[in-house]
C-alpha atoms as a PDB file:
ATOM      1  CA  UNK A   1      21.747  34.818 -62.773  1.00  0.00           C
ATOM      2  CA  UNK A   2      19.108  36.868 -61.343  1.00  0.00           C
ATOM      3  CA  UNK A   3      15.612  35.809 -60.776  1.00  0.00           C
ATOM      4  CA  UNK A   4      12.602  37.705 -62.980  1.00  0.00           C
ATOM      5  CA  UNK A   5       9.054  37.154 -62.059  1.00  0.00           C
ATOM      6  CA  UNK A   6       6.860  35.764 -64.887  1.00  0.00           C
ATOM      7  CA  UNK A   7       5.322  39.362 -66.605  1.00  0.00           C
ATOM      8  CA  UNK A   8       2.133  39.166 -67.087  1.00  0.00           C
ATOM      9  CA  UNK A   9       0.798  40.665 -70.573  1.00  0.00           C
ATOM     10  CA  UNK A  10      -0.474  44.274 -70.909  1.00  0.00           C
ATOM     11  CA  UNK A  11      -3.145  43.382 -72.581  1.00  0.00           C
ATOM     12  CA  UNK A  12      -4.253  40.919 -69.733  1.00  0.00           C
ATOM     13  CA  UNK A  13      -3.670  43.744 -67.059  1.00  0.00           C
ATOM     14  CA  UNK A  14      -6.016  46.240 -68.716  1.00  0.00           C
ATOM     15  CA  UNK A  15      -8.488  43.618 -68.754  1.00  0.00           C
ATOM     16  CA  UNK A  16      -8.476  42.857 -65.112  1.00  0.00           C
ATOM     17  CA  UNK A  17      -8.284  47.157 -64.419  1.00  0.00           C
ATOM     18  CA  UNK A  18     -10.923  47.534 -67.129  1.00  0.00           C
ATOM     19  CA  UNK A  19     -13.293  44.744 -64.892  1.00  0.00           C
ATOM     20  CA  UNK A  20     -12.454  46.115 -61.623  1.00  0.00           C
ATOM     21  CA  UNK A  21     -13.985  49.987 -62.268  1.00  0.00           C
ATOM     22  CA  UNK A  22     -16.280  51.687 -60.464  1.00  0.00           C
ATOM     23  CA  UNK A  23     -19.624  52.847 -62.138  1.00  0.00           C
ATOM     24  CA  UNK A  24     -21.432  55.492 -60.801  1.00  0.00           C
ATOM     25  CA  UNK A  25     -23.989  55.182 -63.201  1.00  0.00           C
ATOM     26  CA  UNK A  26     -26.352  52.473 -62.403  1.00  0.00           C
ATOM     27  CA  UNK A  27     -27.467  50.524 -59.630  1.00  0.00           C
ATOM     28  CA  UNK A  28     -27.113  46.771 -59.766  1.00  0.00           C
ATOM     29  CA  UNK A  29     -29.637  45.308 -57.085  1.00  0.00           C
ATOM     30  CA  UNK A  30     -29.081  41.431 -56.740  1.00  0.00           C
ATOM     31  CA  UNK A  31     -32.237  39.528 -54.632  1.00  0.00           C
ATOM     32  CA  UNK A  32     -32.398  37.032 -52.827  1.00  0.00           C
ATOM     33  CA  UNK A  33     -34.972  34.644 -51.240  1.00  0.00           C
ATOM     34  CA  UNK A  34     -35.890  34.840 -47.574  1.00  0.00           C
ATOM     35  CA  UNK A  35     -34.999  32.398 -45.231  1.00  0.00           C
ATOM     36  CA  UNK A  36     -34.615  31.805 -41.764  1.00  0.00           C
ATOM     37  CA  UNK A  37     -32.070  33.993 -40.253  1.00  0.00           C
ATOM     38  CA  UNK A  38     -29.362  32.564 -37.931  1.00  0.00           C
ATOM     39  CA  UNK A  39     -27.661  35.031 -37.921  1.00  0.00           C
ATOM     40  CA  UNK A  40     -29.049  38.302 -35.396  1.00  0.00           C
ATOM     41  CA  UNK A  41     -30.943  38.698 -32.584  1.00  0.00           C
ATOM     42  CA  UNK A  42     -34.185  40.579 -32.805  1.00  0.00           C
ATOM     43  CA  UNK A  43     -35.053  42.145 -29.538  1.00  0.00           C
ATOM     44  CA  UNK A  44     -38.520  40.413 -29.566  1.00  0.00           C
ATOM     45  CA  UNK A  45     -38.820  36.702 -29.300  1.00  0.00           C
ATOM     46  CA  UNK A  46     -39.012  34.192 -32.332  1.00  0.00           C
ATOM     47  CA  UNK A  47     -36.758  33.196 -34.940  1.00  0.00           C
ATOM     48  CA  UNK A  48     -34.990  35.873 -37.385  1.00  0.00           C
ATOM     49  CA  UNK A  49     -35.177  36.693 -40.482  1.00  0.00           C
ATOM     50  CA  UNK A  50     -32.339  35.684 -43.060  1.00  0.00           C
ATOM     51  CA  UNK A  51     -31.908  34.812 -46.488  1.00  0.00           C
ATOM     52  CA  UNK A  52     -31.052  32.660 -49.281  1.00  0.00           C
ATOM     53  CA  UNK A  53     -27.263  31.767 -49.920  1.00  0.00           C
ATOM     54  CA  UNK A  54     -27.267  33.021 -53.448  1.00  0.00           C
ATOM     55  CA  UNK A  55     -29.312  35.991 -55.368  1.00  0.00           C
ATOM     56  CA  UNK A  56     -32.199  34.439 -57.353  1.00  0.00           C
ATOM     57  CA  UNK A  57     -32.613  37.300 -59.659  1.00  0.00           C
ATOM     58  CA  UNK A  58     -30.678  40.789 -60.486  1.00  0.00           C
ATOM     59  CA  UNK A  59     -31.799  44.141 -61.667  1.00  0.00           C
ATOM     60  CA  UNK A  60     -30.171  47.197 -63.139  1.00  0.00           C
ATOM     61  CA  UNK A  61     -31.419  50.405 -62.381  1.00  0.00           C
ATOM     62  CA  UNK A  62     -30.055  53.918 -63.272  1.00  0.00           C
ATOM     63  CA  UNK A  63     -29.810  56.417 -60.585  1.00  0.00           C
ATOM     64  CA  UNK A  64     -33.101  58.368 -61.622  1.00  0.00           C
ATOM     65  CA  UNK A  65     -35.102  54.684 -61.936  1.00  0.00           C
ATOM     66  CA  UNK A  66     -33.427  53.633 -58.714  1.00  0.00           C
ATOM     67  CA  UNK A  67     -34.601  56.794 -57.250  1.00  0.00           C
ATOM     68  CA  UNK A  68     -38.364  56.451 -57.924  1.00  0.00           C
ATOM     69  CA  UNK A  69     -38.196  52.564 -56.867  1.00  0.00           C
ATOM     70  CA  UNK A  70     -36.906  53.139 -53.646  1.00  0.00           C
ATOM     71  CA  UNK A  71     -39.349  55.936 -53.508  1.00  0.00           C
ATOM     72  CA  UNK A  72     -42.293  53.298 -54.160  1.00  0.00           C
ATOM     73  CA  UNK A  73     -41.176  50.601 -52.013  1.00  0.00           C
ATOM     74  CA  UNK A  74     -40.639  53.726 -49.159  1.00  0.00           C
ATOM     75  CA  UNK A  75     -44.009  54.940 -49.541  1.00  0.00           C
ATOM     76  CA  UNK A  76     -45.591  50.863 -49.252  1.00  0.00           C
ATOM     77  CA  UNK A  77     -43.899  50.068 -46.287  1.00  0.00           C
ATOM     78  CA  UNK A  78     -45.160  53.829 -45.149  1.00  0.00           C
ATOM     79  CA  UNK A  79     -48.635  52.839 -46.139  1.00  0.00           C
ATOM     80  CA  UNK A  80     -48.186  49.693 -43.983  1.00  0.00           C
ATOM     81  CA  UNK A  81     -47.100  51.196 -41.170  1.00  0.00           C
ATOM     82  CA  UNK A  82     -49.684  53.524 -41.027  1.00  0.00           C
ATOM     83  CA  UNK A  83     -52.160  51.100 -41.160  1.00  0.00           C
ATOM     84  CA  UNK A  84     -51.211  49.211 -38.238  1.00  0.00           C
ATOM     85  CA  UNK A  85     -51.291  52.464 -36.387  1.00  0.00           C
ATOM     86  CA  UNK A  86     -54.597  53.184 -37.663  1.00  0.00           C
ATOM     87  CA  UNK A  87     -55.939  49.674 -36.274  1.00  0.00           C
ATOM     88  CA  UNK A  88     -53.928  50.015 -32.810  1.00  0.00           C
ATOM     89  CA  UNK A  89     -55.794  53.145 -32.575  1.00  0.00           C
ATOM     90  CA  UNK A  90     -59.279  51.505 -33.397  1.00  0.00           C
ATOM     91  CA  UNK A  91     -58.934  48.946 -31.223  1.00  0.00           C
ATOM     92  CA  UNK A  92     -57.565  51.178 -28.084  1.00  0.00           C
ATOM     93  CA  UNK A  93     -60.517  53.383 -28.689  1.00  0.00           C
ATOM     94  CA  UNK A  94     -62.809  50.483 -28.459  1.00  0.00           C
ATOM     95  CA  UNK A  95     -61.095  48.930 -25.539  1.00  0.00           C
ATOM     96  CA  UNK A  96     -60.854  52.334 -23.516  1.00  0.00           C
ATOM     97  CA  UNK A  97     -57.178  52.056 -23.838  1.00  0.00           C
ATOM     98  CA  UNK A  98     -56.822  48.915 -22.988  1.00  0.00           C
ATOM     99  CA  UNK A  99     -59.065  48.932 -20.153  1.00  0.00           C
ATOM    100  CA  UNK A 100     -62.261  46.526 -20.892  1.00  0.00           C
ATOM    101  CA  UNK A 101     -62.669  43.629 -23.226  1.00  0.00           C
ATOM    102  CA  UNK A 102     -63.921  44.364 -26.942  1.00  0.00           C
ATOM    103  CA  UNK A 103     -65.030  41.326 -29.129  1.00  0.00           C
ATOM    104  CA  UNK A 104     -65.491  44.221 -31.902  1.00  0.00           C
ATOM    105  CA  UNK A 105     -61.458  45.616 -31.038  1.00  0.00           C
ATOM    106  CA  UNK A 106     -60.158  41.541 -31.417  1.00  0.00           C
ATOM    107  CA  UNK A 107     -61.900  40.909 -34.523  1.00  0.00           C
ATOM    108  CA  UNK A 108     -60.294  43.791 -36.075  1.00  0.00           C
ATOM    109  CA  UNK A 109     -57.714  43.216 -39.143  1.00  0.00           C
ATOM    110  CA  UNK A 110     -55.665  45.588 -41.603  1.00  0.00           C
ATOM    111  CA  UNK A 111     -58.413  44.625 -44.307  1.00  0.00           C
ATOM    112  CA  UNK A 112     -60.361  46.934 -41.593  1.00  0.00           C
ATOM    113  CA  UNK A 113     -58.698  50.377 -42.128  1.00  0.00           C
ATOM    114  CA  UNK A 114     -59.476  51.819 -45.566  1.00  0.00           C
ATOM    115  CA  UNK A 115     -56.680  53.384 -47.502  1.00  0.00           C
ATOM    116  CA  UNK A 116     -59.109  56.248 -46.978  1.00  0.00           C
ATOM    117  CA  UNK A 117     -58.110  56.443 -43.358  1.00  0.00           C
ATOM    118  CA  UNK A 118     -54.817  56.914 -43.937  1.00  0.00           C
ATOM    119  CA  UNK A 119     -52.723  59.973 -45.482  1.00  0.00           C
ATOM    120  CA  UNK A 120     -49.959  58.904 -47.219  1.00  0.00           C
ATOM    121  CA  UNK A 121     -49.007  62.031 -49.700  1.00  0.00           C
ATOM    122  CA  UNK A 122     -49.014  64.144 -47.203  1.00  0.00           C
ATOM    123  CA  UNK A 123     -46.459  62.794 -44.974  1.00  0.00           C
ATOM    124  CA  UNK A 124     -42.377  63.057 -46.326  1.00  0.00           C
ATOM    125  CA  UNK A 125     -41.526  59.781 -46.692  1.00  0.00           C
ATOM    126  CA  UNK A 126     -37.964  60.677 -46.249  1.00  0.00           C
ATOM    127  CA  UNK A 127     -38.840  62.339 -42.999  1.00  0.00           C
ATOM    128  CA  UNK A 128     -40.600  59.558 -41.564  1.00  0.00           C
ATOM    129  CA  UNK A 129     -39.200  56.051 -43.531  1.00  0.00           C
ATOM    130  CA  UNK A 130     -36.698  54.705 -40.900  1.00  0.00           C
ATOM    131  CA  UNK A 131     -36.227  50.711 -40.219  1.00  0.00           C
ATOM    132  CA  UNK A 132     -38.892  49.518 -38.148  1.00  0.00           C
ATOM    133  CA  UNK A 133     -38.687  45.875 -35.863  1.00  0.00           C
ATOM    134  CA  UNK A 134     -40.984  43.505 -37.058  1.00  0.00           C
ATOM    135  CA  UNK A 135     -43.212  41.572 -34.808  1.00  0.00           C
ATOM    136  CA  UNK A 136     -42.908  38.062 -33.656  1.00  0.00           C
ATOM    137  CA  UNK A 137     -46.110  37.176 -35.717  1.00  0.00           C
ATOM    138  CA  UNK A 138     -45.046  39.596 -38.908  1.00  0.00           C
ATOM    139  CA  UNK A 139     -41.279  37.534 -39.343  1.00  0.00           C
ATOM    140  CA  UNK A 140     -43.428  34.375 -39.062  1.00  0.00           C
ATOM    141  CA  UNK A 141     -46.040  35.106 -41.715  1.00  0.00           C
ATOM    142  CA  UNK A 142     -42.834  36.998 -43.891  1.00  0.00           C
ATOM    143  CA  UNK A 143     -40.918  33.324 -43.695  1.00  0.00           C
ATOM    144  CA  UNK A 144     -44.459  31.653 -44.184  1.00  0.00           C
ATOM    145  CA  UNK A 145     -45.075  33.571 -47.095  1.00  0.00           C
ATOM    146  CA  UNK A 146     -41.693  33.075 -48.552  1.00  0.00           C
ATOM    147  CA  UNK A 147     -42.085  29.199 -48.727  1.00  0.00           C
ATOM    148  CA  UNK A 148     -40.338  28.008 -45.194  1.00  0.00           C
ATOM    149  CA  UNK A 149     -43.072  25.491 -44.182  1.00  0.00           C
ATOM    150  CA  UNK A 150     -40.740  24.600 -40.867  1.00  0.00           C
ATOM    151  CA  UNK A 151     -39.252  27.160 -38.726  1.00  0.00           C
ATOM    152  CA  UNK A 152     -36.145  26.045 -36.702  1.00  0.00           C
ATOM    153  CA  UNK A 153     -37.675  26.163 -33.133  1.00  0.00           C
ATOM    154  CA  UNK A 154     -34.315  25.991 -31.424  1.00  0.00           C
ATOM    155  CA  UNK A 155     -33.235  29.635 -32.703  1.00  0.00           C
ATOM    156  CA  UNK A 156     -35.848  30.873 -30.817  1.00  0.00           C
ATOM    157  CA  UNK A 157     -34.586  29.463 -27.258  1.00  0.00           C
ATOM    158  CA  UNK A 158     -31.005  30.132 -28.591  1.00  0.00           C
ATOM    159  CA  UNK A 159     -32.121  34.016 -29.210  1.00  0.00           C
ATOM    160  CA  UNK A 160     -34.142  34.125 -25.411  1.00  0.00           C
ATOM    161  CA  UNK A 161     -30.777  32.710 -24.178  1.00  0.00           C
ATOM    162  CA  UNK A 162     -28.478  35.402 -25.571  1.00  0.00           C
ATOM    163  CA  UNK A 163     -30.662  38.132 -24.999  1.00  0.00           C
ATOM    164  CA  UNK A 164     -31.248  36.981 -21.438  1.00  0.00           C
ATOM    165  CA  UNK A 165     -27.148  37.163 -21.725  1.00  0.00           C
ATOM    166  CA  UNK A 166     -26.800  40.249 -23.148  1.00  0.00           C
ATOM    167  CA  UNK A 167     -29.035  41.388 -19.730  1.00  0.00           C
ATOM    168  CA  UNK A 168     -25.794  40.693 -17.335  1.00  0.00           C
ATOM    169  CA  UNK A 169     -23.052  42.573 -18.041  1.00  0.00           C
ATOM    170  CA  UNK A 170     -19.289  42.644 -15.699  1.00  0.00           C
ATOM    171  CA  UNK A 171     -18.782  41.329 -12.286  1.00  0.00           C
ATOM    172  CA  UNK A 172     -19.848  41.311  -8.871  1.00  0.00           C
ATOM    173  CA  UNK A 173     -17.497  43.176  -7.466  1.00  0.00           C
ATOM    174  CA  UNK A 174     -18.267  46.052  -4.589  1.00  0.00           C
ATOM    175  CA  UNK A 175     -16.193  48.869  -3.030  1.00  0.00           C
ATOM    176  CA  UNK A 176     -12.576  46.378  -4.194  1.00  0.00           C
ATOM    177  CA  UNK A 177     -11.841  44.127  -7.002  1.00  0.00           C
ATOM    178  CA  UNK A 178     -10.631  40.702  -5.935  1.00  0.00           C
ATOM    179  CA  UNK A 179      -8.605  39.504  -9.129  1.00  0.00           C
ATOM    180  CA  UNK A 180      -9.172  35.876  -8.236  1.00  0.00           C
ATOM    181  CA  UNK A 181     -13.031  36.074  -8.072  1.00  0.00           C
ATOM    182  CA  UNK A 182     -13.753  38.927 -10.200  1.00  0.00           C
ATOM    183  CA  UNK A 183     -14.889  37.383 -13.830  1.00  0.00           C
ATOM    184  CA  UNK A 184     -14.054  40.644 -15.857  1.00  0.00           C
ATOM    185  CA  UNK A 185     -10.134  40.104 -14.429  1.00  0.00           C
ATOM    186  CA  UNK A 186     -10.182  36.233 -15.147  1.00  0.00           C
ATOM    187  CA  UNK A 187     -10.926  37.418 -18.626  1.00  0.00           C
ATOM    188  CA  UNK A 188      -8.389  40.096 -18.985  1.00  0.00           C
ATOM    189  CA  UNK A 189     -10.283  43.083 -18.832  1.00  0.00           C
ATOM    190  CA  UNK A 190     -11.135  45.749 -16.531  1.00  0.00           C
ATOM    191  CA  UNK A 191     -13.117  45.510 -13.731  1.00  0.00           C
ATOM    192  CA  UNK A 192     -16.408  46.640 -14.639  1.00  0.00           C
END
């Protein structure tokens, strides 16, 4: 007597093929809350950004609707990038680069450059739209904004501490490697 696996229906195995397709179609964009990260270390100090265990709302896009929204959001963030560049420059001009105290230069705030000031149509967004890091003060105001009232203080000495870490790299070894003091041997790789 030979042993036979349960078969599972046909009709049940074009259900589960028929759910498993690919569509290249649309664009299903799920969203999700932000939150204190946990989870990467930005390479200024403060806590990182993160967010929410499960999507809060969904969207479906097609390709051509997709298109034009990233193209919005691109040219925003562009818009607020310039901006900032637009008040650095402001306040370096007033401050001879830096070199003598301006109450005018410290009082100065985004509200203070005019969309006027700024060229967005003429610049390609693709050309120029590239991740930017965020500033300390920025991923504070972004979790601020988002509804975290209280912002995990320990991340930000456990961040300091790994990118302090991150600073050393191999042994101590000169000229020989000693395999019983050398720290990259005691961990079973090569000497660095």
């Amino acid at each position: 007597s030979g042993f036979f696996p349960a078969a599972t229906s046909i009709l049940k195995r074009q259900k589960q093929l028929r759910r498993k397709n690919v569509r290249f179609d649309q664009v299903t964009v799920y969203y999700f809350a932000r939150r204190q990260g946990f989870t990467s270390v930005p390479s200024q100090g403060g806590s990182s950004l993160g967010m929410a265990q499960r999507h809060n709302s969904v969207r479906r896009y097609t390709l051509c609707e997709f298109a034009q929204e990233q193209e919005v959001n691109h040219r925003e963030i562009l818009r607020e990038h310039l901006k900032e560049e637009k008040l650095h420059a402001k306040k370096m001009k007033l401050t001879k680069n830096g070199t003598v105290e301006s109450e005018e230069a410290e009082g100065l705030t985004l509200e203070d450059v005019s969309d006027d000031d700024i060229d967005v149509e003429n610049v390609e967004v693709d050309d120029y739209f590239f991740l930017q890091p965020l500033p300390t003060k920025r991923r504070r105001a972004l979790l601020r904004a988002s509804g975290v009232h209280r912002i995990d203080a320990e991340e930000k000495q456990e961040l300091r501490a790994i990118r302090l870490s991150r600073e050393e790299c191999g042994c101590d070894c000169r000229l020989y490697c000693d395999p019983e003091a050398c720290a990259c041997s005691q961990a079973g790789i090569k000497c660095q």
